[in-house]
C-alpha atoms as a PDB file:
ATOM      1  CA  UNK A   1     350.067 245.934 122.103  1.00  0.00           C
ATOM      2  CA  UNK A   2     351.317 249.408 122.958  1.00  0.00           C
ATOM      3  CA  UNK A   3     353.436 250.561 119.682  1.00  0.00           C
ATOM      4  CA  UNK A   4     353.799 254.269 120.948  1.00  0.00           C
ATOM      5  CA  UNK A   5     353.798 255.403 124.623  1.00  0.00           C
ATOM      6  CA  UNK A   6     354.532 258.195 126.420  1.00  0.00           C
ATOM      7  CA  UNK A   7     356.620 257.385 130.097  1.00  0.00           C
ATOM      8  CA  UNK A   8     358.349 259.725 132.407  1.00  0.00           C
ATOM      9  CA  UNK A   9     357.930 262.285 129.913  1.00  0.00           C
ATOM     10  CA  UNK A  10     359.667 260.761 127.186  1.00  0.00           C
ATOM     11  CA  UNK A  11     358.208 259.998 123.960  1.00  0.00           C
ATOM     12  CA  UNK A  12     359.111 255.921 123.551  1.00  0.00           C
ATOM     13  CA  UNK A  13     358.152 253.123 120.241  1.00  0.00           C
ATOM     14  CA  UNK A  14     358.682 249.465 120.623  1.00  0.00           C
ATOM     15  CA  UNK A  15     361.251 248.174 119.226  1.00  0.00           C
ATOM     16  CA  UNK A  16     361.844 244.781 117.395  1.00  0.00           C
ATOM     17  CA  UNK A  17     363.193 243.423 120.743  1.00  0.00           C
ATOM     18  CA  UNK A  18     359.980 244.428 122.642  1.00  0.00           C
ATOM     19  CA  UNK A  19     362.004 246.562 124.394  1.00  0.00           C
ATOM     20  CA  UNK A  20     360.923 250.478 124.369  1.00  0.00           C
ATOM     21  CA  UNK A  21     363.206 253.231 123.213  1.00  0.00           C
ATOM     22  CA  UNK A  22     363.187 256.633 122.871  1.00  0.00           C
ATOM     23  CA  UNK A  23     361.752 258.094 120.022  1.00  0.00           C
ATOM     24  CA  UNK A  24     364.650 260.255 118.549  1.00  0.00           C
ATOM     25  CA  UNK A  25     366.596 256.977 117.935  1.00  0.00           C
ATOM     26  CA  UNK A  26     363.838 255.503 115.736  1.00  0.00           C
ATOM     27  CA  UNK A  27     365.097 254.427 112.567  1.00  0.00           C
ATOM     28  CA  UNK A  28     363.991 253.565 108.701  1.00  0.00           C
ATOM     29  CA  UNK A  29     363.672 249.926 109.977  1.00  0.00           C
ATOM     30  CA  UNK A  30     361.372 250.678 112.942  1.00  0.00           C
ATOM     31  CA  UNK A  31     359.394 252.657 110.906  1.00  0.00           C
ATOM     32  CA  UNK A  32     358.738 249.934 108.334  1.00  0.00           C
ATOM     33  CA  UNK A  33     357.894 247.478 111.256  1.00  0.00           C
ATOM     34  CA  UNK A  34     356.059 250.325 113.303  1.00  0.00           C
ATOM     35  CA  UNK A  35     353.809 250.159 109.591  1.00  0.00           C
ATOM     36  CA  UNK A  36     353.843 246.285 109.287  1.00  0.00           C
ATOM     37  CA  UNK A  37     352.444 245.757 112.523  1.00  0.00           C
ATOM     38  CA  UNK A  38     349.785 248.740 112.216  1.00  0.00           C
ATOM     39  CA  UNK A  39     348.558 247.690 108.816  1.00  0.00           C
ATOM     40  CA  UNK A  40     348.168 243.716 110.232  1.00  0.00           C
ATOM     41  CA  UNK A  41     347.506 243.845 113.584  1.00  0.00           C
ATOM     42  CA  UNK A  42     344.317 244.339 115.187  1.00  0.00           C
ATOM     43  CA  UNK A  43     345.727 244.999 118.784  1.00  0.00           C
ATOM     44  CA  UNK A  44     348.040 248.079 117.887  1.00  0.00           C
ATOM     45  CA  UNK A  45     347.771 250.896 120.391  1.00  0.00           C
ATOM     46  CA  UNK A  46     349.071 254.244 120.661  1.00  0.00           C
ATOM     47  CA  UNK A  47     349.331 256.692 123.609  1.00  0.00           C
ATOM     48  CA  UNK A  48     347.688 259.917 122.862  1.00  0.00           C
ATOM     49  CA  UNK A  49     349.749 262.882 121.904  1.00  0.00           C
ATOM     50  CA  UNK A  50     350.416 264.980 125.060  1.00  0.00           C
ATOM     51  CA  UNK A  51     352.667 267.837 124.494  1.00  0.00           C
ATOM     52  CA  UNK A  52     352.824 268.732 128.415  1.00  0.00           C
ATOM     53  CA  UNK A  53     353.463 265.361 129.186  1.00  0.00           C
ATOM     54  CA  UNK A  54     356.366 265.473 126.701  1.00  0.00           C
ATOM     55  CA  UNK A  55     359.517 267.574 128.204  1.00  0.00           C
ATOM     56  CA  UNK A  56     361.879 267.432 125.197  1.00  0.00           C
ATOM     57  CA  UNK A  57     360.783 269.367 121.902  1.00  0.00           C
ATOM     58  CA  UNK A  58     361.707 267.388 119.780  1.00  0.00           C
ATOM     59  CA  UNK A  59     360.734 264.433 121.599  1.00  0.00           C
ATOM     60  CA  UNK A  60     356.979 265.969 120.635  1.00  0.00           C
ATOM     61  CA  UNK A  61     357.735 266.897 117.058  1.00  0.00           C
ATOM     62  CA  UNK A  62     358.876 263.500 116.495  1.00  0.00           C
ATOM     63  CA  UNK A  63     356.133 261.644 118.847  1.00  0.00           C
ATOM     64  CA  UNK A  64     353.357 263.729 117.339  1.00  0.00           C
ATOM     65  CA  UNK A  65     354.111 262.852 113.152  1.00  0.00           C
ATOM     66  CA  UNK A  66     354.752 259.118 114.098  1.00  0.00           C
ATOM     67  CA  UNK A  67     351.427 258.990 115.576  1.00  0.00           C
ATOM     68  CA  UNK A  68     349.258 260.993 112.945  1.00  0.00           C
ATOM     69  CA  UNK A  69     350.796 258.972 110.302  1.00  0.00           C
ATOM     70  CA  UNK A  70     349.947 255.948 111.512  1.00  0.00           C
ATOM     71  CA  UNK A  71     346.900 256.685 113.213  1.00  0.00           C
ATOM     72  CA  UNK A  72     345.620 257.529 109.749  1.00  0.00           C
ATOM     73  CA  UNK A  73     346.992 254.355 108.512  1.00  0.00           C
ATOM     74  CA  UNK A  74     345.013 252.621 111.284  1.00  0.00           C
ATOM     75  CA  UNK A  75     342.557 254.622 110.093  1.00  0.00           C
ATOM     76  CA  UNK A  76     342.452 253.801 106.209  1.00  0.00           C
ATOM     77  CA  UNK A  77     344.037 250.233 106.388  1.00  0.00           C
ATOM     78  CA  UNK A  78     341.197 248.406 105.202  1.00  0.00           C
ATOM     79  CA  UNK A  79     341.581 250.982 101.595  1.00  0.00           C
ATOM     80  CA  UNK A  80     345.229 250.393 101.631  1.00  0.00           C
ATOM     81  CA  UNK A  81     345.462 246.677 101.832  1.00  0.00           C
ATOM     82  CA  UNK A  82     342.723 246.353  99.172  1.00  0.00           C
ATOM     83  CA  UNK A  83     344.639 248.681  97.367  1.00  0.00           C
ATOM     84  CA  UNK A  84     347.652 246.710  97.293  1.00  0.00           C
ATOM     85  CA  UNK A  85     346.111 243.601  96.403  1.00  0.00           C
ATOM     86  CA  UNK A  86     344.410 244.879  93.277  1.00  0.00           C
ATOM     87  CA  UNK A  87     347.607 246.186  91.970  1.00  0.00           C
ATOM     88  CA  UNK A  88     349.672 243.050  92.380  1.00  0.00           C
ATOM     89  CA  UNK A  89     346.129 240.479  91.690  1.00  0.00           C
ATOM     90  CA  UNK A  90     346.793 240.600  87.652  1.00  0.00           C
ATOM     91  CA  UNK A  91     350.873 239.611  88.232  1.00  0.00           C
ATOM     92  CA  UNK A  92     349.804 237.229  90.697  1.00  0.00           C
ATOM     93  CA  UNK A  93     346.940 235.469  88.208  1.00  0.00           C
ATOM     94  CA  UNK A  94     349.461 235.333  84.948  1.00  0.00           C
ATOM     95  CA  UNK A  95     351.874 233.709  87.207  1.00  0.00           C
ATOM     96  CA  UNK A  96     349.765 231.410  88.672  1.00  0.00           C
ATOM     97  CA  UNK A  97     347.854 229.914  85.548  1.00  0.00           C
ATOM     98  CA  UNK A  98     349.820 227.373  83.882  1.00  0.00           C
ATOM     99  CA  UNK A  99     350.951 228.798  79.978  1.00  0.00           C
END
């Protein structure tokens, strides 16, 4: 599933709807699910950064530190979700063990 693409030189992310929009009216939200679905999802896919197939400028600035960020995510997800678990695992084990 195609997270990030680049169309008629515009710079596009799916949104929660499925439908695409353009990437200068990405919000908080769509970041957080942009994240979500990178970290837990094995068919994320992102359209390579292109700046002469992007037109607008900021279109590109915008485009181009989405996809770093969570290309590196991608990247290091493994670390990060291992990460997370240790820090929650003793919470999780007091609250689980009856008194």
């Amino acid at each position: 599933m195609k997270l990030l693409k680049i169309a008629e030189n515009v710079g596009e992310f799916q949104a929660v709807d499925g439908q695409y929009r353009t990437v200068d009216e990405i919000t908080k939200d769509d970041l957080l699910r942009l994240v979500d679905r990178t970290l837990f999802e094995d068919d994320v896919e992102f359209d390579p950064y292109d700046e002469k197939s992007l037109k607008n400028q900021a279109h590109q600035v915008i485009y181009k530190s989405v996809l770093q960020k969570l290309q590196d995510l991608r990247n290091r997800r493994r670390e990060f979700v291992d990460e997370s678990a240790r820090l929650f695992l003793e919470d999780y084990q007091r609250y689980r063990e009856p008194p």
